[in-house]
Protein backbone atom coordinates (compact mmCIF):
# COMPACT_ATOMS: atom_id res chain seq x y z
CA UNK A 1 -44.46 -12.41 -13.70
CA UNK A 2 -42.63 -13.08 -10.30
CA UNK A 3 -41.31 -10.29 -8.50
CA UNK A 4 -37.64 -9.80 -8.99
CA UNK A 5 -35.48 -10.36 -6.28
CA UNK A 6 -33.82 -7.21 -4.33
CA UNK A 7 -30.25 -7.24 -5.68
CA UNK A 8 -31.58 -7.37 -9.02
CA UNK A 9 -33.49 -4.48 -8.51
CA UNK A 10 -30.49 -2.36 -7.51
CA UNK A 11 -27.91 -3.87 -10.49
CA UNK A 12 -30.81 -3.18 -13.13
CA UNK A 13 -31.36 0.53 -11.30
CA UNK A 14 -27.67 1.13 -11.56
CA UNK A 15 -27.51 0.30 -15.26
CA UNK A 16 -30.46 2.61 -15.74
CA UNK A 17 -28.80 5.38 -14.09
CA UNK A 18 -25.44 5.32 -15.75
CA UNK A 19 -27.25 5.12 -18.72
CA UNK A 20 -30.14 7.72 -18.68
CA UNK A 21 -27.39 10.17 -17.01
CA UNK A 22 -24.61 9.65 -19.63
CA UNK A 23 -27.21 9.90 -22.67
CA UNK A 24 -28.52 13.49 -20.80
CA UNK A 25 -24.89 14.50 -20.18
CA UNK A 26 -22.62 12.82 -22.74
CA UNK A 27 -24.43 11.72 -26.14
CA UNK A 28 -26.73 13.53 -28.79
CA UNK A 29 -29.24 11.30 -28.41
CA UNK A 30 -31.52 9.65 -30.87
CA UNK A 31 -32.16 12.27 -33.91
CA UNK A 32 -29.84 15.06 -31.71
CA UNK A 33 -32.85 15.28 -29.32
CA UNK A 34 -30.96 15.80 -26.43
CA UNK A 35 -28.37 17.81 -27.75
CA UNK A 36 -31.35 20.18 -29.08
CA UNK A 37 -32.75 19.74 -25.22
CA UNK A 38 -29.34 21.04 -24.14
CA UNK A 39 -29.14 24.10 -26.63
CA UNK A 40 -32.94 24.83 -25.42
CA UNK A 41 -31.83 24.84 -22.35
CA UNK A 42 -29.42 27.47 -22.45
CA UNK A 43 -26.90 28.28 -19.49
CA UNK A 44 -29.27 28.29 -16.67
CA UNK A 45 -29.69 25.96 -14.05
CA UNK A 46 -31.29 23.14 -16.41
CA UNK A 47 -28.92 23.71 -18.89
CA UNK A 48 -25.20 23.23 -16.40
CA UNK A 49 -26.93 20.30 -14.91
CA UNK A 50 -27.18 18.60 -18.36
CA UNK A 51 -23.47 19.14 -18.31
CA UNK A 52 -21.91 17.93 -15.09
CA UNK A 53 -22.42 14.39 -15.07
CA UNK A 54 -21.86 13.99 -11.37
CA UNK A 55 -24.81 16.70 -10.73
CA UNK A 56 -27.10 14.57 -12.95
CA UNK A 57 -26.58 11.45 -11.30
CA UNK A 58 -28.24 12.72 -8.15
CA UNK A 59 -31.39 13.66 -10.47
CA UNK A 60 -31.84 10.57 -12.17
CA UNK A 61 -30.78 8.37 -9.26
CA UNK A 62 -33.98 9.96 -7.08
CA UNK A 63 -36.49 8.40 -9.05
CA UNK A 64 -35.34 5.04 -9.57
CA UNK A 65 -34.80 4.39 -5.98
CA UNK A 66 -38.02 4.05 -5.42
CA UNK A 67 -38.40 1.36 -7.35
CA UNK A 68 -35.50 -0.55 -5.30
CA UNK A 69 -36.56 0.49 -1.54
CA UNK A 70 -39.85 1.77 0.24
CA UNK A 71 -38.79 2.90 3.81
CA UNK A 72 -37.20 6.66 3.88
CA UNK A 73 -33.63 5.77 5.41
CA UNK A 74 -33.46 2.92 2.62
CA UNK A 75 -34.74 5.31 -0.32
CA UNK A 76 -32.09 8.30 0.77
CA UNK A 77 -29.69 5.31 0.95
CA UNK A 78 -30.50 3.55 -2.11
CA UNK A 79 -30.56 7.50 -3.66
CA UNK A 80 -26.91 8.18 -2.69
CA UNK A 81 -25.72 4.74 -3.74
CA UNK A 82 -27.17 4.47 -7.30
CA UNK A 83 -25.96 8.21 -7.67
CA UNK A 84 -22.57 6.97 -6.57
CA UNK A 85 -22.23 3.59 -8.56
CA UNK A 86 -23.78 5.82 -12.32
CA UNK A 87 -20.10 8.22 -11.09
CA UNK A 88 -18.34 4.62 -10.42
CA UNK A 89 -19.15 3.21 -13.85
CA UNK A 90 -18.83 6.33 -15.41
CA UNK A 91 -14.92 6.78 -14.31
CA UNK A 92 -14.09 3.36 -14.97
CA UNK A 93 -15.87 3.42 -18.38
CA UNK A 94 -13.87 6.79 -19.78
CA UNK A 95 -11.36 7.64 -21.60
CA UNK A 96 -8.03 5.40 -21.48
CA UNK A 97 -5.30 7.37 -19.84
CA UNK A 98 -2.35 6.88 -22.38
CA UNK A 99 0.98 7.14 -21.11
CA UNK A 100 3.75 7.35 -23.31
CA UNK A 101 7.31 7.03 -22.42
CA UNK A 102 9.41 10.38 -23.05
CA UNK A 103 11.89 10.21 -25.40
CA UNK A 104 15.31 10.23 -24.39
CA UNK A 105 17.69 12.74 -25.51
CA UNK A 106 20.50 10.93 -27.81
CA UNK A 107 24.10 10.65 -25.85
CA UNK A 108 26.44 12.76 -26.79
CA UNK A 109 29.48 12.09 -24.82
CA UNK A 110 30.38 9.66 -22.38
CA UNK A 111 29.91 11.84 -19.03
CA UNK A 112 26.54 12.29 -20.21
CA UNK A 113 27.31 16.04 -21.06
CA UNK A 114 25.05 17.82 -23.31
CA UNK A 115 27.26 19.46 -25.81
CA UNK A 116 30.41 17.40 -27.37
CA UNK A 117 33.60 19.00 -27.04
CA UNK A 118 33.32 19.70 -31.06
CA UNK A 119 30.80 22.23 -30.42
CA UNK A 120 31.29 23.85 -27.14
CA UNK A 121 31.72 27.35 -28.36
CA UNK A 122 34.95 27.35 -30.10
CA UNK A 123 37.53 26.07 -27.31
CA UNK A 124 36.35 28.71 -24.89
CA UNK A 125 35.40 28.26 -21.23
CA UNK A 126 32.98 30.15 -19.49
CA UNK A 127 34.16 30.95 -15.70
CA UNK A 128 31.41 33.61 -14.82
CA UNK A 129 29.27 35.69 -17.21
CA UNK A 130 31.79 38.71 -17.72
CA UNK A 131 34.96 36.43 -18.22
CA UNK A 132 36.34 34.17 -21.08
CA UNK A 133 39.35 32.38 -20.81
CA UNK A 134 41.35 29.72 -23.05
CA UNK A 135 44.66 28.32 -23.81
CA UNK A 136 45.68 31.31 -26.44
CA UNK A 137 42.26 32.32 -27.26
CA UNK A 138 40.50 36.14 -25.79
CA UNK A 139 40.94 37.20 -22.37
């Protein structure tokens, strides 16, 4: 078998990383393994890491670039960058943001008022909190 070529290497350690980090973080796994892992786990330090996908990417990532590079600059670099493309995919790949258009509130009247001049408290207008005046109604 021929030795894959170097940007192979890094697209197939990508995948792998988005994928073994969202299974850990996201899924129940084959036969709820991993959600029994989790539970196992409890709320220590294993346990939040299993839930912050982010976090998890940087522990998964570590391994897997060694299979892409061999000098240490390279491997921290490779490290960061297949940490960074797993958080990549994994925000593109979420949930659809939906956004719906608010209803608008039904005219009324023409001046875009709120209340119609049938129902705006009996022919009375309010000047300040205390006072009520009208053309022959309560002073």
């Amino acid at each position: 078998m021929s030795e894959l070529e170097p940007w192979m290497k890094l697209a197939l350690a990508v995948l792998a990383t988005w994928r073994v980090t969202h299974l850990l973080a996201r899924e129940d796994g084959p036969f709820d393994l991993v959600v029994r892992l989790r539970v196992r786990l409890g709320p220590g330090f294993f346990g939040k890491l299993l839930d912050c996908f982010y976090c998890l990417s940087l522990w998964v990532a570590a391994p897997l670039s060694c299979l892409v590079s061999r000098k240490l600059i390279e491997l921290v670099l490779t490290w960061l960058a297949l940490s960074a493309a797993a958080c990549l995919l994994e925000r593109i790949g979420g949930d659809p943001v939906v956004i719906q258009q608010l209803t608008q509130p039904q005219e009324v009247g023409s001046y875009g008022m709120l209340r119609t001049e049938e129902n705006s408290m009996d022919g009375y207008c309010v000047d300040s909190p205390n006072e009520r005046s009208s053309a022959g109604g309560p002073v």
